[in-house]
Protein backbone atom coordinates (compact mmCIF):
# COMPACT_ATOMS: atom_id res chain seq x y z
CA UNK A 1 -32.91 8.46 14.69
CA UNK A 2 -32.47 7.62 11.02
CA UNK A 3 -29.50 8.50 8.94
CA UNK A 4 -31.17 11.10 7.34
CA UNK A 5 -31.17 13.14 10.82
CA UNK A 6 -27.23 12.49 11.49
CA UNK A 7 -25.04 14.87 11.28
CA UNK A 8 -21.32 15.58 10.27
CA UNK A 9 -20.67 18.43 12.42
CA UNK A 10 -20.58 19.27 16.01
CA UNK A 11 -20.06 16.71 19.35
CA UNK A 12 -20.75 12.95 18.79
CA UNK A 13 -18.71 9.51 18.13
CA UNK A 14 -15.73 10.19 15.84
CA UNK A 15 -13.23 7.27 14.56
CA UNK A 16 -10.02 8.81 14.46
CA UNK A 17 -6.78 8.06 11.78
CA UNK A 18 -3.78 9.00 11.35
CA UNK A 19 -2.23 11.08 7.93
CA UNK A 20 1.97 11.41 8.36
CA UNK A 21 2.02 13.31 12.00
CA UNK A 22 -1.86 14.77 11.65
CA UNK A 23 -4.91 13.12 13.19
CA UNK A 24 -7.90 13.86 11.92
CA UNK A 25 -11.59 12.16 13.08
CA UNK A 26 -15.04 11.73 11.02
CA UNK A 27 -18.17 10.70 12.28
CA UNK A 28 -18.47 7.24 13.25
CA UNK A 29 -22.04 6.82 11.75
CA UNK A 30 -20.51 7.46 8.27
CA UNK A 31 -18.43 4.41 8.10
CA UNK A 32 -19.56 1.22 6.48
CA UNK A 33 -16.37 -0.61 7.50
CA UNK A 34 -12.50 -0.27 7.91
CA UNK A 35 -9.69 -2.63 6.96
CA UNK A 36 -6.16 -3.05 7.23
CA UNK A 37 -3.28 -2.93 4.98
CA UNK A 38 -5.27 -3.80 1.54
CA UNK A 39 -3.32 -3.72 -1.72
CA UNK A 40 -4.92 -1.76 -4.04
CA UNK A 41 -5.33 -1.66 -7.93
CA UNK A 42 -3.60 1.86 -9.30
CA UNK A 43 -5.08 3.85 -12.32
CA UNK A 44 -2.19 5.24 -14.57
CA UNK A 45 -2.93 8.56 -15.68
CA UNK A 46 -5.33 9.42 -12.79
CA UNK A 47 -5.45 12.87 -10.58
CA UNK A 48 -2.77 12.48 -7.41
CA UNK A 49 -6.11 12.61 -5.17
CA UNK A 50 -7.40 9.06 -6.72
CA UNK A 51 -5.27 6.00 -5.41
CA UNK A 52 -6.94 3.35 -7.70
CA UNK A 53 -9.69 0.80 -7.17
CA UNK A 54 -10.04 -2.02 -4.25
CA UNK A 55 -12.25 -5.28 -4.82
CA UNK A 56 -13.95 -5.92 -1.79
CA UNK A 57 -15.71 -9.11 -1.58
CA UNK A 58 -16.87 -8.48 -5.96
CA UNK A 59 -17.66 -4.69 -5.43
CA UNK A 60 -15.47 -2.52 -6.90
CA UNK A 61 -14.72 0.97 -4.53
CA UNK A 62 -12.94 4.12 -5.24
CA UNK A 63 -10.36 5.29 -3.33
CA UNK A 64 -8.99 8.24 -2.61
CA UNK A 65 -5.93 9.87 -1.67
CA UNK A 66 -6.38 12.15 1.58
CA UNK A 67 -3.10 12.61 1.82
CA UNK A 68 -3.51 15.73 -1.07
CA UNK A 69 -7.25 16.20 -0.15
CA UNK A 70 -6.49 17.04 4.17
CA UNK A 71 -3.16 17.89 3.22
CA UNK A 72 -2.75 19.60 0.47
CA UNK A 73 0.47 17.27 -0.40
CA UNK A 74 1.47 14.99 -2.65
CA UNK A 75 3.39 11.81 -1.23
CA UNK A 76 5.38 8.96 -2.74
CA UNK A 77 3.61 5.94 -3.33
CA UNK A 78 3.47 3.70 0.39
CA UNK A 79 3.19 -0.03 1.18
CA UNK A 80 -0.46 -1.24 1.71
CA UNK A 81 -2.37 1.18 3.87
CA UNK A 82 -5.25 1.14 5.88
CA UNK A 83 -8.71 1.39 4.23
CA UNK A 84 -12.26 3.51 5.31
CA UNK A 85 -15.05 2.77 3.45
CA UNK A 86 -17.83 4.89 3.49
CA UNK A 87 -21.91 4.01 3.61
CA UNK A 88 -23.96 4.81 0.57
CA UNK A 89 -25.23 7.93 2.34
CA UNK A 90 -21.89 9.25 2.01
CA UNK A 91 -21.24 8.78 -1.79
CA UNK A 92 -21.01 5.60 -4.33
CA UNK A 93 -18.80 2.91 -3.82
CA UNK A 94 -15.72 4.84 -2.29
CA UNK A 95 -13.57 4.95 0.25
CA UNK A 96 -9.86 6.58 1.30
CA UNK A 97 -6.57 5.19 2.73
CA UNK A 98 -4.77 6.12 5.74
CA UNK A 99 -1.89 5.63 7.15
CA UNK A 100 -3.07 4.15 10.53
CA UNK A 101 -7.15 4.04 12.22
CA UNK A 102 -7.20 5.43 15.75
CA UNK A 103 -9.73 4.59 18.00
CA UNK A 104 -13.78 5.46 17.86
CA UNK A 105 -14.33 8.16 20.40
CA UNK A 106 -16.71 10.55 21.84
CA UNK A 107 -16.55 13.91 21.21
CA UNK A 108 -18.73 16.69 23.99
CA UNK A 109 -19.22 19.60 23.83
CA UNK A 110 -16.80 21.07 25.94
CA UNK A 111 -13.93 18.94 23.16
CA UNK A 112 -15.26 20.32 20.41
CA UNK A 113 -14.35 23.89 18.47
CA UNK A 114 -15.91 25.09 15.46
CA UNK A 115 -14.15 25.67 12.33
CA UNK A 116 -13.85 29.31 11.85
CA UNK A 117 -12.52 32.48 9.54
CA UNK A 118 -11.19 35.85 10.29
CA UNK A 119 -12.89 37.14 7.25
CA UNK A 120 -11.50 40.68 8.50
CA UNK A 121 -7.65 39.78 8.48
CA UNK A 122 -8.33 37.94 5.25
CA UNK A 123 -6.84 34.98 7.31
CA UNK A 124 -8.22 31.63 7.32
CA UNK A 125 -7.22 29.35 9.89
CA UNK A 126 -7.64 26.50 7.95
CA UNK A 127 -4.29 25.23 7.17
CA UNK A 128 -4.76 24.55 3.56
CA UNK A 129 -6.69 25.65 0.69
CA UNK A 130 -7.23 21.72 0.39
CA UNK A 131 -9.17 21.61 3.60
CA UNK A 132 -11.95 23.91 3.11
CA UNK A 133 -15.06 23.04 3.14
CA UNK A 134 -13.76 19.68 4.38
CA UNK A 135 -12.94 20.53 7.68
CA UNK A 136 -16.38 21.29 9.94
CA UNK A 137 -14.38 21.98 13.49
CA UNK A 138 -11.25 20.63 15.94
CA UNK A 139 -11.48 18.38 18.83
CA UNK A 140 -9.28 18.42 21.71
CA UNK A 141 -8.65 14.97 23.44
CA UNK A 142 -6.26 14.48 26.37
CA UNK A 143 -3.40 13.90 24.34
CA UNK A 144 -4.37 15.36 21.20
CA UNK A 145 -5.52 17.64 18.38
CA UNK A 146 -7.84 16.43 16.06
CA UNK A 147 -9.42 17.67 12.95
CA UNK A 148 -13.01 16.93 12.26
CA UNK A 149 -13.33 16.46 8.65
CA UNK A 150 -17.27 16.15 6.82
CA UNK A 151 -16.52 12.72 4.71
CA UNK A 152 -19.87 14.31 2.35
CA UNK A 153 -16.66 16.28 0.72
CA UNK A 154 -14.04 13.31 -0.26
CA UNK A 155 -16.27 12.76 -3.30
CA UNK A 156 -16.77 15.96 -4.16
CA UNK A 157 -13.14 17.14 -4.19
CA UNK A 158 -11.50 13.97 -4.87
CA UNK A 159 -13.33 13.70 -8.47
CA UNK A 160 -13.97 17.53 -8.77
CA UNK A 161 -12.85 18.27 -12.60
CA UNK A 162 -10.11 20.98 -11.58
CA UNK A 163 -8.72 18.29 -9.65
CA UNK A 164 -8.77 15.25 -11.68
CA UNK A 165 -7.56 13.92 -15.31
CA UNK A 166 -9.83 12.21 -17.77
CA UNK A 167 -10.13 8.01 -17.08
């Protein structure tokens, strides 16, 4: 299977992390690599949804905040947090920081639960404005809830113009 034929949504291997109390899981496929408590370089003057810049190893990433993106919240600045860096496939040169990784886990069909809208009500059941079109369906693991996010979107909403102030 190449990458072109992967997929974001539905069952499959998920790495999990966690956001204040909220676990939330992308596909595993999408990851280039993870790392743990790296300082980062800030950007005065930047949107709340862009951290600053890491150097990894002389390449330069983005990263994003997905504390405002999942969230839909702005938090106070924290001590060094854990990174996810995303392939190519994904988007350029970018990744986002959590506050902890979980664990890489599979996900059947009987664990997972699409995404969906009561478009009757007017009620979305989606949390957040913030989280749609990020959000492509829930898990539900022994001990847990988690919310399957589509990583395609951290780009998109994390530099969207609305969203973001001029570098």
């Amino acid at each position: 299977m190449t990458i072109s034929e992967l997929t974001t949504e539905g069952p499959g291997i998920y790495c999990t992390f966690w956001i204040d109390q909220h676990c939330f899981g992308i596909p595993s496929w999408t990851i280039r690599e993870i790392h743990r408590a790296v300082p980062l370089t800030p950007v005065p003057g930047t949107a709340e949804r862009i951290c600053g810049y890491v150097n990894l190893r002389g390449q330069l990433y983005l990263v994003l905040n997905p504390d405002t993106l999942l969230l839909d919240q702005v938090t106070p600045l924290k001590a060094a947090r854990d990174l996810i860096v995303f392939r190519q496939e994904i988007g350029e040169s970018f990744a986002i920081e959590v506050d902890a990784i979980g664990d890489i886990t599979p996900i059947g069909d009987d664990q997972y639960h699409v995404q969906i809208s009561d478009h009757s009500s007017g009620a979305h059941l989606a949390p957040t404005p913030a989280l749609q079109g990020l959000v492509t369906g829930h898990a539900t693991l022994t001990h847990q809830l988690v919310t399957l996010v589509d990583p395609h979107q951290f780009p998109i909403l994390g530099l969207a113009p609305e969203h973001s102030a001029s570098f």
